[in-house]
PDB file of N, CA and C in Angstrom:
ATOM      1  N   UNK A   1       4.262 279.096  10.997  1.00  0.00           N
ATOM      2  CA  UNK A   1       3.669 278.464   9.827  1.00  0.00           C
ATOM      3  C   UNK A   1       2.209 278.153  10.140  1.00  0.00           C
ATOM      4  N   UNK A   2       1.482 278.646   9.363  1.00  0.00           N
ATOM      5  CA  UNK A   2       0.000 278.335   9.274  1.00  0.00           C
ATOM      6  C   UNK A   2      -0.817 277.081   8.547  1.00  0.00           C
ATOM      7  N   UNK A   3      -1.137 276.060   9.913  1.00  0.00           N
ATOM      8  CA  UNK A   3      -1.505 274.880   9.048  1.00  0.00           C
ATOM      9  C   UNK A   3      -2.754 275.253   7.729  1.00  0.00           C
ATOM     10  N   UNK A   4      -3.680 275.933   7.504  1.00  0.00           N
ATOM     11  CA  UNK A   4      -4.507 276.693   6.925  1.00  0.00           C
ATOM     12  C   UNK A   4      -4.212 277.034   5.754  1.00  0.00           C
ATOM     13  N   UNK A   5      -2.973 277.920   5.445  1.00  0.00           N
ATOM     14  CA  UNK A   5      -2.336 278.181   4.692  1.00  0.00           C
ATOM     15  C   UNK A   5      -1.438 277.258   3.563  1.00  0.00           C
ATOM     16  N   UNK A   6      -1.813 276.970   2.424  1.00  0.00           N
ATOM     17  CA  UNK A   6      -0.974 275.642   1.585  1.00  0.00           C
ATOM     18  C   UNK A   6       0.024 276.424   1.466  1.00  0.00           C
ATOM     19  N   UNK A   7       1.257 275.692   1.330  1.00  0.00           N
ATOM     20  CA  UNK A   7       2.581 276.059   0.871  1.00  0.00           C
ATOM     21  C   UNK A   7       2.940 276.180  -0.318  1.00  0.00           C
ATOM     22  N   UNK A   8       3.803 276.381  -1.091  1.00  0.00           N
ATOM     23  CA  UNK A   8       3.711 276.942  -2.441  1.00  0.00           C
ATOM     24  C   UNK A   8       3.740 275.313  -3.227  1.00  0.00           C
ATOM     25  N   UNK A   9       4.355 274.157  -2.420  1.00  0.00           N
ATOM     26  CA  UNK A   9       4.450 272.827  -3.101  1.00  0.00           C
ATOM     27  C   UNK A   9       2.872 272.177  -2.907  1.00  0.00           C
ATOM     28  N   UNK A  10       2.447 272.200  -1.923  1.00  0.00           N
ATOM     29  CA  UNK A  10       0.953 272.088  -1.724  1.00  0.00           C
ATOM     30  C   UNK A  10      -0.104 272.514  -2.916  1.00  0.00           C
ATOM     31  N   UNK A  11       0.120 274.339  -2.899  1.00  0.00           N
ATOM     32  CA  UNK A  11      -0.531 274.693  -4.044  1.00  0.00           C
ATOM     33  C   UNK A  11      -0.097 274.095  -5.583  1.00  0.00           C
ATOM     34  N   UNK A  12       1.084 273.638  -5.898  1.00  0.00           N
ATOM     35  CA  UNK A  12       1.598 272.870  -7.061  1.00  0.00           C
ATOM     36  C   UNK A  12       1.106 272.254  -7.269  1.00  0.00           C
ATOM     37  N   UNK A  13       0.596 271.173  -6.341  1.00  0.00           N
ATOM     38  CA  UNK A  13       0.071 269.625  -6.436  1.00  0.00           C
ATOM     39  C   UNK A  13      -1.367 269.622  -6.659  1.00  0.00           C
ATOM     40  N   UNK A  14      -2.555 270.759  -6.219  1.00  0.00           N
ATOM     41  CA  UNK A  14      -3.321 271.079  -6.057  1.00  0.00           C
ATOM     42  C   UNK A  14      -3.930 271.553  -7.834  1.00  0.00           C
ATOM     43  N   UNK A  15      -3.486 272.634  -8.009  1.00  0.00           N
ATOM     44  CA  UNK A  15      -3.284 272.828  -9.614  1.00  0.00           C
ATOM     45  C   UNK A  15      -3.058 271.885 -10.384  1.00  0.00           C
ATOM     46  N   UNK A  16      -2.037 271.063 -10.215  1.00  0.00           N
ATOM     47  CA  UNK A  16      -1.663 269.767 -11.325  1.00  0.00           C
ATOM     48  C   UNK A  16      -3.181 268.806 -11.242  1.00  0.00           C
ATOM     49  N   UNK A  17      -3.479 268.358  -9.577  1.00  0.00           N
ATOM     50  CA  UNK A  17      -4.989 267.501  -9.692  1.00  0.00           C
ATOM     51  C   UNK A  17      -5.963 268.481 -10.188  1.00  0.00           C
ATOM     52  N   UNK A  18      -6.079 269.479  -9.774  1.00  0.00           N
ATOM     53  CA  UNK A  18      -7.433 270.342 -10.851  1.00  0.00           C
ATOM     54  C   UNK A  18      -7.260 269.956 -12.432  1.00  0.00           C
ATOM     55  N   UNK A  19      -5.814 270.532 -13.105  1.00  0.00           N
ATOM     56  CA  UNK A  19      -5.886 270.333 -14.281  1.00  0.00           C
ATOM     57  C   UNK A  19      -6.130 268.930 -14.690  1.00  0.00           C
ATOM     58  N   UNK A  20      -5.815 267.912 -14.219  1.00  0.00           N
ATOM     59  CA  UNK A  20      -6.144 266.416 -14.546  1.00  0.00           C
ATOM     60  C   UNK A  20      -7.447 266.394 -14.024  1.00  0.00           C
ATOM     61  N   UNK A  21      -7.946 266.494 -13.296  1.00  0.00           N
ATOM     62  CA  UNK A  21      -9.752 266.579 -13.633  1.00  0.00           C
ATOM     63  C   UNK A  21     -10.475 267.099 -14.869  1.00  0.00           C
ATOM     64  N   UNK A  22      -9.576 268.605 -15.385  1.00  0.00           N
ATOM     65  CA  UNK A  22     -10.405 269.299 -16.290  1.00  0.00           C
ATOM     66  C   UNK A  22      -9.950 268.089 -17.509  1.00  0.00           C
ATOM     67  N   UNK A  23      -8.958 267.442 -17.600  1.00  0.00           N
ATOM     68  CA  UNK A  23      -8.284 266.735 -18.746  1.00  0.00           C
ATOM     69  C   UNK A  23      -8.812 265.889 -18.673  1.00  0.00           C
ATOM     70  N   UNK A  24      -9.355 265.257 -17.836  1.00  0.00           N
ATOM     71  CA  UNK A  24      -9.891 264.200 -18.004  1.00  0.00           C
ATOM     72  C   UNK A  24     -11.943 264.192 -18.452  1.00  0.00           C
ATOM     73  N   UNK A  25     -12.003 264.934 -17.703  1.00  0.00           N
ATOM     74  CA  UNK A  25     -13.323 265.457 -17.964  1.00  0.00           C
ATOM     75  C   UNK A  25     -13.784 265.896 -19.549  1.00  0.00           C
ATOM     76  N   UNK A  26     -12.862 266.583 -20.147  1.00  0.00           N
ATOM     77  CA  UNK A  26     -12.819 267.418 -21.606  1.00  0.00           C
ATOM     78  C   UNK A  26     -12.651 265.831 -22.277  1.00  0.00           C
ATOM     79  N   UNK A  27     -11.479 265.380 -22.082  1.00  0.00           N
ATOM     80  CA  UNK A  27     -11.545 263.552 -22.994  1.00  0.00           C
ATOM     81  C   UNK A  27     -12.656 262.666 -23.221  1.00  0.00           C
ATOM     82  N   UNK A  28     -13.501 263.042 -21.712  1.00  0.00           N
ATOM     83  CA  UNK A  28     -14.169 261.871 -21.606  1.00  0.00           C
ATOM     84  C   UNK A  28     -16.100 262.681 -22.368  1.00  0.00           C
ATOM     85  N   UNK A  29     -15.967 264.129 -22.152  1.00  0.00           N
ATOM     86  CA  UNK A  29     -17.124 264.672 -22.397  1.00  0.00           C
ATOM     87  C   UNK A  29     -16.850 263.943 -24.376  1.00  0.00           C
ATOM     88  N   UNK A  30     -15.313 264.751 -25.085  1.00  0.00           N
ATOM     89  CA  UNK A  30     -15.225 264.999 -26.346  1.00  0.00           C
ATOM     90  C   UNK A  30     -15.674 263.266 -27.125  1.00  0.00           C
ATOM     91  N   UNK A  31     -15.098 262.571 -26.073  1.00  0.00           N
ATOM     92  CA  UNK A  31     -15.828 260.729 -26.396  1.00  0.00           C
ATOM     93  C   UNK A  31     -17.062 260.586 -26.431  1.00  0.00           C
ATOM     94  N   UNK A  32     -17.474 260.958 -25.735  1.00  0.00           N
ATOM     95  CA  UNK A  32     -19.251 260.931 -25.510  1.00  0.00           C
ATOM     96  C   UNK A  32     -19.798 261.407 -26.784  1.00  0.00           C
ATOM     97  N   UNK A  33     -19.193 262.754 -27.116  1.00  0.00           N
ATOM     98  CA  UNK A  33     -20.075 263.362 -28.639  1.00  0.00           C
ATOM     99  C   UNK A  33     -19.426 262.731 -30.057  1.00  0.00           C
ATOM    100  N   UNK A  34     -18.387 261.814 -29.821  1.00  0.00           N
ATOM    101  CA  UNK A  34     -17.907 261.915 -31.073  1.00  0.00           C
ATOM    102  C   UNK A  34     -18.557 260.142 -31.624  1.00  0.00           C
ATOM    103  N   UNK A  35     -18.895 260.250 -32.726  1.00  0.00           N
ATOM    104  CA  UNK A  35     -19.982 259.031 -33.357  1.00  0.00           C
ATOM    105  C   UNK A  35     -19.523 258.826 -34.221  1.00  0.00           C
ATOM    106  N   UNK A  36     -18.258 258.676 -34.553  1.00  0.00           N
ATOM    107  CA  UNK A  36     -17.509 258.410 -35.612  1.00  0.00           C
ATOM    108  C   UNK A  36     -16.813 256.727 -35.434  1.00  0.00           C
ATOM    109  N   UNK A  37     -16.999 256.598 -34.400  1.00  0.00           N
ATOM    110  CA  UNK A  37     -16.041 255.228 -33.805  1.00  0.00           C
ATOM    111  C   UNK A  37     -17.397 254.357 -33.360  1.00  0.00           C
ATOM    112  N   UNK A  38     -16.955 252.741 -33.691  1.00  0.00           N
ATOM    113  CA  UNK A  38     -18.093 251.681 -32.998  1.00  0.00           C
ATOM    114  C   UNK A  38     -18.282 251.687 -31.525  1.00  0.00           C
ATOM    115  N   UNK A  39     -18.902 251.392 -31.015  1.00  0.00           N
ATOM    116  CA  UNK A  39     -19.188 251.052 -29.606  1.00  0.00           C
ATOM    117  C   UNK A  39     -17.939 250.119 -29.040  1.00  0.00           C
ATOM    118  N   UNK A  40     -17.562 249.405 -29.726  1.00  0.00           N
ATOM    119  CA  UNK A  40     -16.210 248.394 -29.218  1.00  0.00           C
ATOM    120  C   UNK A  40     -15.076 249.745 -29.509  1.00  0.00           C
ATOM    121  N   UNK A  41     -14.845 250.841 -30.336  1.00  0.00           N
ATOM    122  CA  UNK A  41     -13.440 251.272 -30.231  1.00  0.00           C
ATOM    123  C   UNK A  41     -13.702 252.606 -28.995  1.00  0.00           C
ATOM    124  N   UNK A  42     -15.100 253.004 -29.189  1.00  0.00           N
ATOM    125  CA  UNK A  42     -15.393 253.801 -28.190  1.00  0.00           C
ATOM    126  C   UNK A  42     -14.964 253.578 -26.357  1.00  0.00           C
ATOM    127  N   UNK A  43     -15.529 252.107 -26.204  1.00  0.00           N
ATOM    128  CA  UNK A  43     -15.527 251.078 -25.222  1.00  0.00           C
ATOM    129  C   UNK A  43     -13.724 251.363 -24.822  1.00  0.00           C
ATOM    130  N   UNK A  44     -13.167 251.146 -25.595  1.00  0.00           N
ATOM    131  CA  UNK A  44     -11.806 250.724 -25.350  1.00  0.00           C
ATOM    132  C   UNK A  44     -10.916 252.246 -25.362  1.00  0.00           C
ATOM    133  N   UNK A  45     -11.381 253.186 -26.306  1.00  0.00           N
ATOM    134  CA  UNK A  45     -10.913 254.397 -25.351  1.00  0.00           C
ATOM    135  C   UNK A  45     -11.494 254.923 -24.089  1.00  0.00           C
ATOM    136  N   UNK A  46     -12.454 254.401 -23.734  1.00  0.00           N
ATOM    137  CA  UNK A  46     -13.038 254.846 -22.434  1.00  0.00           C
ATOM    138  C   UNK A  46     -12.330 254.029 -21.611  1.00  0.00           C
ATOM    139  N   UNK A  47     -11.938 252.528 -21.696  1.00  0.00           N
ATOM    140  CA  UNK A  47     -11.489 252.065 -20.678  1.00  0.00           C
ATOM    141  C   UNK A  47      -9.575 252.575 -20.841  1.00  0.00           C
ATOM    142  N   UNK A  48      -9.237 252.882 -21.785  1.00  0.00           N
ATOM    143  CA  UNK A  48      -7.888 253.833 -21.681  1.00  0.00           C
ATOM    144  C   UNK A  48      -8.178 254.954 -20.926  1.00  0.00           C
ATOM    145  N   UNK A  49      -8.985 255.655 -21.112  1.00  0.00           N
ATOM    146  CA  UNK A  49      -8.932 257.454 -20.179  1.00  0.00           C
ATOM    147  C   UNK A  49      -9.470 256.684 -18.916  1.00  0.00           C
ATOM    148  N   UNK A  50     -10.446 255.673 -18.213  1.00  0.00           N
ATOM    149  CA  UNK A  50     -10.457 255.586 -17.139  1.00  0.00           C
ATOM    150  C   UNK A  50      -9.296 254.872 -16.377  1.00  0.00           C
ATOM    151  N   UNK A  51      -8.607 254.495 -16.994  1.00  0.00           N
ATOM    152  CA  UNK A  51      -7.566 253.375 -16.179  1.00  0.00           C
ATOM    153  C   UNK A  51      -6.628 253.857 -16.299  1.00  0.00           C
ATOM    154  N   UNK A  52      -6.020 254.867 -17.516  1.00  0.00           N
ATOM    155  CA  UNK A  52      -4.903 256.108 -17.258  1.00  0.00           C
ATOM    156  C   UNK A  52      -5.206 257.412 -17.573  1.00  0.00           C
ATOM    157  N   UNK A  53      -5.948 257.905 -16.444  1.00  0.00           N
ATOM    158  CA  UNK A  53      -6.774 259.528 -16.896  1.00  0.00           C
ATOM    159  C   UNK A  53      -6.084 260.185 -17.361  1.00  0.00           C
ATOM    160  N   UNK A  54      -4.361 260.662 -17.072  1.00  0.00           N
ATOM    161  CA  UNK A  54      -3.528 261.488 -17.723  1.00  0.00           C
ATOM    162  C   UNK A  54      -2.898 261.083 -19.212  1.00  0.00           C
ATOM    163  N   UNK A  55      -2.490 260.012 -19.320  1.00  0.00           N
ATOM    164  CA  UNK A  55      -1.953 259.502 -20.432  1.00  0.00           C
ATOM    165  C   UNK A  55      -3.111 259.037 -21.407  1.00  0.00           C
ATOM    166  N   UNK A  56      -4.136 258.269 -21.055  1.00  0.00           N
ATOM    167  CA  UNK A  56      -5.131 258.296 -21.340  1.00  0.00           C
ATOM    168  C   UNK A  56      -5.881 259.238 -21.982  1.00  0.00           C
ATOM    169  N   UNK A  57      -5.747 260.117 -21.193  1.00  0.00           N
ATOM    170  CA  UNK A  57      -6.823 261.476 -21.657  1.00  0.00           C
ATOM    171  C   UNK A  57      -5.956 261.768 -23.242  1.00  0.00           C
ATOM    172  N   UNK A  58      -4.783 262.543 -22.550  1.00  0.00           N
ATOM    173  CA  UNK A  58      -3.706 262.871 -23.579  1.00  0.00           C
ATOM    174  C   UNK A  58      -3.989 261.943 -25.130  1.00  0.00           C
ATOM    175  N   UNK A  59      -3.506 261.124 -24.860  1.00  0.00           N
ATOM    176  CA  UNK A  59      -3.440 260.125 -26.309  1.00  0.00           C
ATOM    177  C   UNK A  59      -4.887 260.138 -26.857  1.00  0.00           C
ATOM    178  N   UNK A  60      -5.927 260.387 -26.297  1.00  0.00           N
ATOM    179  CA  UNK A  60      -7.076 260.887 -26.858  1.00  0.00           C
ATOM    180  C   UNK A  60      -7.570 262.118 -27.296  1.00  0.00           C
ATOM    181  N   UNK A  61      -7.057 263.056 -26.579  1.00  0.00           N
ATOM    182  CA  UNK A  61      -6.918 264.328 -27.387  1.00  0.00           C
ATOM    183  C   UNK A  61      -6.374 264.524 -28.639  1.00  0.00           C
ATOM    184  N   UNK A  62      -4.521 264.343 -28.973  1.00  0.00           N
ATOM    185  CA  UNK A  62      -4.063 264.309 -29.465  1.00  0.00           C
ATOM    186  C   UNK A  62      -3.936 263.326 -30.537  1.00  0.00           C
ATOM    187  N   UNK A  63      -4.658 261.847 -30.635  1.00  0.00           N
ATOM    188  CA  UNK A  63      -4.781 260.843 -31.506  1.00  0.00           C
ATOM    189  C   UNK A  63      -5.830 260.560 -31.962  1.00  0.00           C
ATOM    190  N   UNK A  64      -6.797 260.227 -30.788  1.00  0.00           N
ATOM    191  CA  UNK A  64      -8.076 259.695 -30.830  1.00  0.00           C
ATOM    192  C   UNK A  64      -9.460 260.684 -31.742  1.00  0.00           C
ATOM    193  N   UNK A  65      -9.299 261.715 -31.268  1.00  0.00           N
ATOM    194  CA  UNK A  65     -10.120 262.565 -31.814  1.00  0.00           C
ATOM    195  C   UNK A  65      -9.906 262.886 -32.923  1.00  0.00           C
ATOM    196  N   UNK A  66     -11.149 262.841 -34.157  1.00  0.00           N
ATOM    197  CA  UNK A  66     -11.274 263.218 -35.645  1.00  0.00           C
ATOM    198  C   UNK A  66     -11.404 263.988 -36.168  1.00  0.00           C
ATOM    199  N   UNK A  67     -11.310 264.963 -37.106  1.00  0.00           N
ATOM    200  CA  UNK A  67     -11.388 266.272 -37.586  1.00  0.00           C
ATOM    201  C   UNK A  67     -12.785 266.293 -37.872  1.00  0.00           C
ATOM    202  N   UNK A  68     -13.437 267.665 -37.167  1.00  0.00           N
ATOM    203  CA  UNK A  68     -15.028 267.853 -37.259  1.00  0.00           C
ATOM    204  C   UNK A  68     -15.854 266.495 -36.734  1.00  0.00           C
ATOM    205  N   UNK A  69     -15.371 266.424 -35.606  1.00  0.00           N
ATOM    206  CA  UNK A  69     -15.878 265.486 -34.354  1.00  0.00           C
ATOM    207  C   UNK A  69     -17.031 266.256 -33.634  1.00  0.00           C
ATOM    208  N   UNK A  70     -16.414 267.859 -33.813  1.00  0.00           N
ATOM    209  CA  UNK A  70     -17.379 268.646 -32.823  1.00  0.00           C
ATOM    210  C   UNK A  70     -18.455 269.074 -33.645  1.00  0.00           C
ATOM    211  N   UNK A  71     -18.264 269.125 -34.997  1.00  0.00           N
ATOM    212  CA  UNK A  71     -19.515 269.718 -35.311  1.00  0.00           C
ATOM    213  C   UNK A  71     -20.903 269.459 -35.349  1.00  0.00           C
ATOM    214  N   UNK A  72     -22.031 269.795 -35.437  1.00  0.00           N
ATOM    215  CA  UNK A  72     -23.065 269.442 -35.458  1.00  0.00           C
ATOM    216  C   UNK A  72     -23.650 269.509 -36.932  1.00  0.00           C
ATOM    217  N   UNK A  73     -23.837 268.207 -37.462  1.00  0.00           N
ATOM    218  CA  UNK A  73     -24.293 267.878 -38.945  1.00  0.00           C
ATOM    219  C   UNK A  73     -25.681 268.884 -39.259  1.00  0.00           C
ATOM    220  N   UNK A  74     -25.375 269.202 -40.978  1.00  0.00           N
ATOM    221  CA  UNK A  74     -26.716 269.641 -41.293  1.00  0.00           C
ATOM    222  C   UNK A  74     -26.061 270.137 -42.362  1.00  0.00           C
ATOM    223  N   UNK A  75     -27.463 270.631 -43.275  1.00  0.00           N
ATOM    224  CA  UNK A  75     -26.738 270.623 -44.668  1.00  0.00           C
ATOM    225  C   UNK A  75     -25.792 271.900 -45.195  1.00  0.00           C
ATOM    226  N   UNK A  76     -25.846 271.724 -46.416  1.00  0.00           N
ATOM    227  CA  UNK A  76     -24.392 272.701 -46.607  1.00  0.00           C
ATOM    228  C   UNK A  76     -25.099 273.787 -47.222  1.00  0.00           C
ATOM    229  N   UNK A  77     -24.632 274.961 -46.763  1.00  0.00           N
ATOM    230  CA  UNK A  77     -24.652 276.520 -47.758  1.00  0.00           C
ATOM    231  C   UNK A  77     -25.834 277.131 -46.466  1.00  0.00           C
ATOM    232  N   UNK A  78     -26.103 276.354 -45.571  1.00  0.00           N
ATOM    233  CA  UNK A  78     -27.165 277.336 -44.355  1.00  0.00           C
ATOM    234  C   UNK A  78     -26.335 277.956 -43.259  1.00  0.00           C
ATOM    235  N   UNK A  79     -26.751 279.167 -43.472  1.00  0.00           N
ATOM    236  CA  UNK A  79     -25.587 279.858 -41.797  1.00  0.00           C
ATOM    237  C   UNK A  79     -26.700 279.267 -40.876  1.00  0.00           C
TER     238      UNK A  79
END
């Protein structure tokens, strides 16, 4: 056995913390742009995704975020 070498449960665990970085990262970037919420509800999902990054993140993806959060305003009928 090659200490060097991760084991297939090693590599499991490894993948699961990558993806909870990217999840948490994507929650916390999509908070930052979205200006739809006060500074106090903003405040308080940030301190949810930092104090439970997975569940946290999650319930902000799936709840928190508003339809056309991402877009960038400007007027109507211009490509």
């Amino acid at each position: 056995m090659d200490p060097l070498v991760p084991t297939a449960g090693e590599a499991a665990v490894l993948g699961l913390g990558i993806l909870t970085v990217i999840l948490w990262a994507v929650a916390l970037w999509t908070l930052s742009r979205d200006r739809r919420y006060t500074p106090t509800q903003r405040l308080l999902w940030l301190l949810a995704i930092v104090a439970a990054p997975i569940v946290g993140s999650a319930l902000w993806l799936l709840l928190g975020r508003r339809p056309g959060t991402d877009r960038v305003p400007g007027p109507r009928g211009t490509a």
